[in-house]
Each structure stands twice: as structure tokens, then as C-alpha cells.
C-alpha atoms as a PDB file:
ATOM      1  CA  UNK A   1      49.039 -30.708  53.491  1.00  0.00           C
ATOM      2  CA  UNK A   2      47.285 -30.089  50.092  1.00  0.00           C
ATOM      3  CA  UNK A   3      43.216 -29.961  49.384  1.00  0.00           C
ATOM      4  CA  UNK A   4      41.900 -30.890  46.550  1.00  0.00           C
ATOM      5  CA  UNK A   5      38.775 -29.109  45.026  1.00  0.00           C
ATOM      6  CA  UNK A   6      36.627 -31.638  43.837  1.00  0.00           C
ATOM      7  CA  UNK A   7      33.609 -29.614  41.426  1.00  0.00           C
ATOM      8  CA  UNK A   8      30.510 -31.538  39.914  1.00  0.00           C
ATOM      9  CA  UNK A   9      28.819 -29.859  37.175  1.00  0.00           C
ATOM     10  CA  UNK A  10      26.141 -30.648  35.214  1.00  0.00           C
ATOM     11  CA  UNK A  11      24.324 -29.425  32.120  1.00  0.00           C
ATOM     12  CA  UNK A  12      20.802 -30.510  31.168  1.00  0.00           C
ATOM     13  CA  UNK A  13      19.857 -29.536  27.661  1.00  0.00           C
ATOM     14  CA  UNK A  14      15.901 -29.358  27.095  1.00  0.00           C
ATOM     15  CA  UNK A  15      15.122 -29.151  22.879  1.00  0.00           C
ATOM     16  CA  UNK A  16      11.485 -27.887  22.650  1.00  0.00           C
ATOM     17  CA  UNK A  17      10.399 -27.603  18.764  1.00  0.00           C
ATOM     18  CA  UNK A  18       7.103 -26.375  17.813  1.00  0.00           C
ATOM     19  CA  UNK A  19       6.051 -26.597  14.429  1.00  0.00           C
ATOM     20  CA  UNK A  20       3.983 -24.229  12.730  1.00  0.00           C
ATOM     21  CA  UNK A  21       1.976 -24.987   9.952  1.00  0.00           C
ATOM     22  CA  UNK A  22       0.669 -21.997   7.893  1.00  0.00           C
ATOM     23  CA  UNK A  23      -2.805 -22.528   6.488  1.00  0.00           C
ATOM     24  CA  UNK A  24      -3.261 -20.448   2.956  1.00  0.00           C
ATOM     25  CA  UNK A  25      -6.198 -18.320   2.880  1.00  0.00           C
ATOM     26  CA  UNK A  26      -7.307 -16.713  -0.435  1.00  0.00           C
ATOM     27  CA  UNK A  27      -7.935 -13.295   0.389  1.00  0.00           C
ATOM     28  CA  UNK A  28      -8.158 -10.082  -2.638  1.00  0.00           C
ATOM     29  CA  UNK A  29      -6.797  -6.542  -1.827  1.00  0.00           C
ATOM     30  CA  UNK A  30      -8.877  -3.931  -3.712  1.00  0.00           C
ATOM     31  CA  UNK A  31      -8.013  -0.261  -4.289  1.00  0.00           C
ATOM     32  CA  UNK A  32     -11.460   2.089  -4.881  1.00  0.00           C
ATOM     33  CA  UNK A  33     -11.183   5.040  -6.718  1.00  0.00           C
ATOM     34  CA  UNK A  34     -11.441   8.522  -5.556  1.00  0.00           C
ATOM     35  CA  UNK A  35     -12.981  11.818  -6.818  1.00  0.00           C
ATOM     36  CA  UNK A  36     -11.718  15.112  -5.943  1.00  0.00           C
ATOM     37  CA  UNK A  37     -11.543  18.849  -7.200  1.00  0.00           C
ATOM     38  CA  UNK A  38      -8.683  19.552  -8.383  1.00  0.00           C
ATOM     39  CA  UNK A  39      -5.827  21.265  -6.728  1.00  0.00           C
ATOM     40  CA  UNK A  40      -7.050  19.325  -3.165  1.00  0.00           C
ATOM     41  CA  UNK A  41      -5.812  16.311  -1.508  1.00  0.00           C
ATOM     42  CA  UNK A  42      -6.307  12.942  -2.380  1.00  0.00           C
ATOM     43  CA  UNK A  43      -6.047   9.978  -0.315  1.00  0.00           C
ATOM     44  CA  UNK A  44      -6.252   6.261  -1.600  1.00  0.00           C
ATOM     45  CA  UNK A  45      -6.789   3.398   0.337  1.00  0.00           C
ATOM     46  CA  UNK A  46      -6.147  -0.463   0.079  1.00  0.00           C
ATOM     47  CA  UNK A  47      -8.980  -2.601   1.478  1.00  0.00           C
ATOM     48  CA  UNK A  48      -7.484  -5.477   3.536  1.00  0.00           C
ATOM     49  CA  UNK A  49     -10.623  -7.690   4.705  1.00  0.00           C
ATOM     50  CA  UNK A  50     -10.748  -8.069   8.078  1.00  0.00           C
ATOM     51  CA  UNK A  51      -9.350 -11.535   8.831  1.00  0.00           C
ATOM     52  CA  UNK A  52      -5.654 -10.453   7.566  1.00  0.00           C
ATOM     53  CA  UNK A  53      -5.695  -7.525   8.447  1.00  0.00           C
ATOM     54  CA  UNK A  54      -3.356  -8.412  11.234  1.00  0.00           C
ATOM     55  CA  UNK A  55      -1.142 -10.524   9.339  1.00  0.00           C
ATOM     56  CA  UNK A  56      -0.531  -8.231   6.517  1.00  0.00           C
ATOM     57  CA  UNK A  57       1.758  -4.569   6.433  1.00  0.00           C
ATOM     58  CA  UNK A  58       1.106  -2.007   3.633  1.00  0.00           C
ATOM     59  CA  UNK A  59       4.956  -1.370   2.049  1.00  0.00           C
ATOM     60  CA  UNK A  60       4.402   0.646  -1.355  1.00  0.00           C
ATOM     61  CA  UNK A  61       2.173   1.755  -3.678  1.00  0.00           C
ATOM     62  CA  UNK A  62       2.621   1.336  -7.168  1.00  0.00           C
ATOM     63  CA  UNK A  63       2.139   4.031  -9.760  1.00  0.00           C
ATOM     64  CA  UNK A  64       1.926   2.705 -13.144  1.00  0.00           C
ATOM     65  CA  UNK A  65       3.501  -0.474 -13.614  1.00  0.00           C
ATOM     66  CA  UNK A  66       7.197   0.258 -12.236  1.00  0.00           C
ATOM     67  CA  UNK A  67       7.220   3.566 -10.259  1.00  0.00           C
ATOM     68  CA  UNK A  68       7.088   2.617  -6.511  1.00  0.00           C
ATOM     69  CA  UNK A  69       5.933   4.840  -3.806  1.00  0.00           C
ATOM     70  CA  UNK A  70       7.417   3.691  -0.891  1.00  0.00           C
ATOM     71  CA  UNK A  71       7.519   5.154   3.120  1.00  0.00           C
ATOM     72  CA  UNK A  72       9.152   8.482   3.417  1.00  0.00           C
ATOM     73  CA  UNK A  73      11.997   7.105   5.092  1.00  0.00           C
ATOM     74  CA  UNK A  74      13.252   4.857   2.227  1.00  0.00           C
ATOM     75  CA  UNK A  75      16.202   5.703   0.335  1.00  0.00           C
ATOM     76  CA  UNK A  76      14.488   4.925  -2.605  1.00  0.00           C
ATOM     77  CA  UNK A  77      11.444   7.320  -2.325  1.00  0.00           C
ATOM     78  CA  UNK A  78      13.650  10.031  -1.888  1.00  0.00           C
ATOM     79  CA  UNK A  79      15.077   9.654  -5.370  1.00  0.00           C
ATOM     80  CA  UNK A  80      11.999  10.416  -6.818  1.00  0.00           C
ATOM     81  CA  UNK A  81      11.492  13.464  -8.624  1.00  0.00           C
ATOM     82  CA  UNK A  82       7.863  14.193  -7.529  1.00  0.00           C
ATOM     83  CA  UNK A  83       9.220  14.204  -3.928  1.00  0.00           C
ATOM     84  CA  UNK A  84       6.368  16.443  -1.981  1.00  0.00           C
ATOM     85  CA  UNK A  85       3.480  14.647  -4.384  1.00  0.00           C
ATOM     86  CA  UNK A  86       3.185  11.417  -2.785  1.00  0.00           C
ATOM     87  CA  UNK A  87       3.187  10.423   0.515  1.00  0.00           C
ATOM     88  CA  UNK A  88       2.781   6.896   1.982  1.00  0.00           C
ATOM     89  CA  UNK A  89       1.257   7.169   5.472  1.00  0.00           C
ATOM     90  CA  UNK A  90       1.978   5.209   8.692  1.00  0.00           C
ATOM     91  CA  UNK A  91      -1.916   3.812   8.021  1.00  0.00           C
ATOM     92  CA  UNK A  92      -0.671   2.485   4.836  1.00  0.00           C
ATOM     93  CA  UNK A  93      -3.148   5.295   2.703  1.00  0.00           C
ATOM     94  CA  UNK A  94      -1.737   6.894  -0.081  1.00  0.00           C
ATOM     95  CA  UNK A  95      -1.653  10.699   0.287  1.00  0.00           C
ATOM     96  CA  UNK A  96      -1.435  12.607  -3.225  1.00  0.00           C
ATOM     97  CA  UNK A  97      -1.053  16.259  -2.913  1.00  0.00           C
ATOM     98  CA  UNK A  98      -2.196  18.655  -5.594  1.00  0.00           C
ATOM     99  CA  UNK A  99      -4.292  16.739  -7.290  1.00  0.00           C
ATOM    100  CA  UNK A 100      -4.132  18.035 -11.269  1.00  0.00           C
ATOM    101  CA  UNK A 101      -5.541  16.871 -14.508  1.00  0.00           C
ATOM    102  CA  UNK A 102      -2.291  14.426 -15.285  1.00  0.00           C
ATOM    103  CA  UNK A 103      -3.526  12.598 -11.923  1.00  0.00           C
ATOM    104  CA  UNK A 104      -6.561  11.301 -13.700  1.00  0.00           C
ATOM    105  CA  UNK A 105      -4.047   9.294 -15.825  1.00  0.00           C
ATOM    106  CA  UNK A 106      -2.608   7.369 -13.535  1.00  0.00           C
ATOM    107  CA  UNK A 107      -3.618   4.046 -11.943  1.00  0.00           C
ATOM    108  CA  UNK A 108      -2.644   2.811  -8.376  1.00  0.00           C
ATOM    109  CA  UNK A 109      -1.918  -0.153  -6.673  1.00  0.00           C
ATOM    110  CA  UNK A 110      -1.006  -1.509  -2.881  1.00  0.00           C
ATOM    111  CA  UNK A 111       1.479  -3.644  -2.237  1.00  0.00           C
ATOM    112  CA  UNK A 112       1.443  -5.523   1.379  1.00  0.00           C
ATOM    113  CA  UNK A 113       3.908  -8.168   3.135  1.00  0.00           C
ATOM    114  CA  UNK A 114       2.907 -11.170   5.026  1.00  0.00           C
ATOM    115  CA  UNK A 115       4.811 -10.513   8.237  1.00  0.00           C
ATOM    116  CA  UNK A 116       4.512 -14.323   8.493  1.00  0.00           C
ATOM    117  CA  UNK A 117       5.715 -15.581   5.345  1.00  0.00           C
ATOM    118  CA  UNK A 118       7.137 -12.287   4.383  1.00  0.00           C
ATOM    119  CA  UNK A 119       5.158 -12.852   0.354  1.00  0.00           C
ATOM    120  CA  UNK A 120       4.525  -9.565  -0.892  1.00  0.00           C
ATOM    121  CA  UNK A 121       1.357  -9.160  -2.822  1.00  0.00           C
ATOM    122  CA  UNK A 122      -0.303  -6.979  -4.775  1.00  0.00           C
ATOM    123  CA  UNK A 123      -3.705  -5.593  -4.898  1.00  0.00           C
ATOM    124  CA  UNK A 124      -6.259  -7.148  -7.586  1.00  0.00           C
ATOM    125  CA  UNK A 125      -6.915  -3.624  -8.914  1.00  0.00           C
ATOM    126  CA  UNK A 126      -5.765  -0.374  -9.264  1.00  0.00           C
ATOM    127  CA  UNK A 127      -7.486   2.505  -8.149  1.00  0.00           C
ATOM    128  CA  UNK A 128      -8.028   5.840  -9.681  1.00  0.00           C
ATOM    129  CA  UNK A 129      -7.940   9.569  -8.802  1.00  0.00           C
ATOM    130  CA  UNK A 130     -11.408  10.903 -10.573  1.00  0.00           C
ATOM    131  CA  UNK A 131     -10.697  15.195 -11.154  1.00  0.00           C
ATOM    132  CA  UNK A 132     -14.089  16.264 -10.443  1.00  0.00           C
ATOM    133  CA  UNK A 133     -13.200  19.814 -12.143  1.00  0.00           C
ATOM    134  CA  UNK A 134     -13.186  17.545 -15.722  1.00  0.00           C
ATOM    135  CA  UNK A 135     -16.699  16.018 -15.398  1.00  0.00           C
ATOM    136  CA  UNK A 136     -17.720  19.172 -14.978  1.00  0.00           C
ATOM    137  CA  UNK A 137     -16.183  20.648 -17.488  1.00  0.00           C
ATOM    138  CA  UNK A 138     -17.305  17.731 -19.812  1.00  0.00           C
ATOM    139  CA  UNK A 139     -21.147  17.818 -18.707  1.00  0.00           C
ATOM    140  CA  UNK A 140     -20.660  21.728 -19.721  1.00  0.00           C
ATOM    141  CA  UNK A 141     -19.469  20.559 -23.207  1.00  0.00           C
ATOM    142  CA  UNK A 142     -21.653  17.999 -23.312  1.00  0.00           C
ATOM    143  CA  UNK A 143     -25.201  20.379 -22.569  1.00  0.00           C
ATOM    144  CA  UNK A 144     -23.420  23.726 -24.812  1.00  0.00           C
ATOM    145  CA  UNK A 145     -23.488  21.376 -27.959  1.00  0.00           C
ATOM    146  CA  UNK A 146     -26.627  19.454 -28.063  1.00  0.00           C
ATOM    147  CA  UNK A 147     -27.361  17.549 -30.273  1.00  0.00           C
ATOM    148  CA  UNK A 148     -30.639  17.191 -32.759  1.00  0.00           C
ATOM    149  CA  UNK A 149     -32.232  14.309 -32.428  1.00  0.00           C
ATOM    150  CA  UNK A 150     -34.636  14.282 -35.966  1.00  0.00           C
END
């Protein structure tokens, strides 16, 4: 006597699509400047307003035009030669240690990613570090050599 196994299967597929639409905002980034003595700390900031503030991730700053500053993990920021001088923070601020005359130079911008439509932008502006130690030492020159008015 044989049995025979007799098996049903069945497969139901369900296909549920949702489309997403993403609605462009216009939004600007700004970077303020910052004054500090000289040989302190420095810390720059990009200003995200409030409504993307969730949708957007700080990834680098830029110093100058091509030298990025990016997190201290990145195989690319530790190529840099000015290693312990710039830090990018989990916050996204810009930490500049030391700050010196040469910092007064240089301009600095943020650059965030959409973590929806992974763009990466750049701030409007660039900010500056302001060495308070010059202004001083210019009002100084400025008030040892007056000048005559007549």
C-alpha cells in the first residue's frame, strides 16, 4: 500500500507603493563671524533655520575655497597638515584651536547634506575669526599718531 502526500501551497503577493513627493523649500545657511583674543579657542557656527534643521546634517567646513575640514574620523581630515587646529564637532560647530594672527585671514564656510535628497549645499557666506589682540593693537596705532586736523 503506498500514500500519497498531497501539499497545497499558496503565495499571496501584496505590492504597496507610496510615493513621495519632495516639496523644495528655499532656505540660506549663514556663517557669523567670531572675535576672540588670540591664542584662545574659537568656535564657528552654521545657522540652519529652524524648519530644516531636521532634514539637514553638517559634513565639512570649508577653509578657503578648496581646503575641507571634515569629521575627525575621515580619512581625509587626517591628511591634513594642521591636524590638532581644526576640529569639526558632533554639533556640526567648527572648533579652531589657537587662534593666531594668520586666522584673521581666512574665511569659512558650512557645508550640509539633505539626508533626504542627499544635495549638499553650501552656506551663503563665510564667516570670519576677528583677533581681538589686532584691533587693539590698531586703536593703539591709531590714538599714538593723531592726526592734525587744521
Amino acid at each position: 500500500m503506498s500514500s500519497k502526500l498531497i501539499v497545497f501551497y499558496s503565495c499571496f503577493v501584496f505590492f504597496f507603493s507610496l510615493d513621495l513627493t519632495v516639496v523644495e523649500q528655499r532656505f540660506v545657511i549663514e556663517v557669523y563671524d567670531e572675535f576672540v583674543p588670540s591664542g584662545s579657542t574659537a568656535i564657528l557656527r552654521c545657522h540652519i533655520p529652524a524648519f530644516m534643521r531636521d532634514l539637514l546634517d553638517i559634513v565639512a567646513w570649508l577653509e578657503g575655497s578648496t581646503n575641507y575640514i571634515l569629521p575627525d574620523d575621515s580619512h581625509h581630515y587626517s591628511e591634513r597638515s594642521d591636524l590638532h587646529k581644526y576640529h569639526l564637532l558632533p554639533s556640526g560647530e567648527l572648533l579652531i584651536n589657537k587662534i593666531d594672527s594668520n586666522d584673521a585671514l581666512k574665511n569659512f564656510r558650512c557645508q550640509v547634506k539633505h539626508r533626504i535628497t542627499q544635495e549638499k549645499i553650501l552656506s551663503s557666506n563665510s564667516g570670519r575669526v576677528f583677533v581681538s589682540d589686532l584691533w587693539r593693537q590698531k586703536l593703539i596705532q591709531i590714538f599714538s599718531h593723531p592726526t592734525n586736523l587744521n
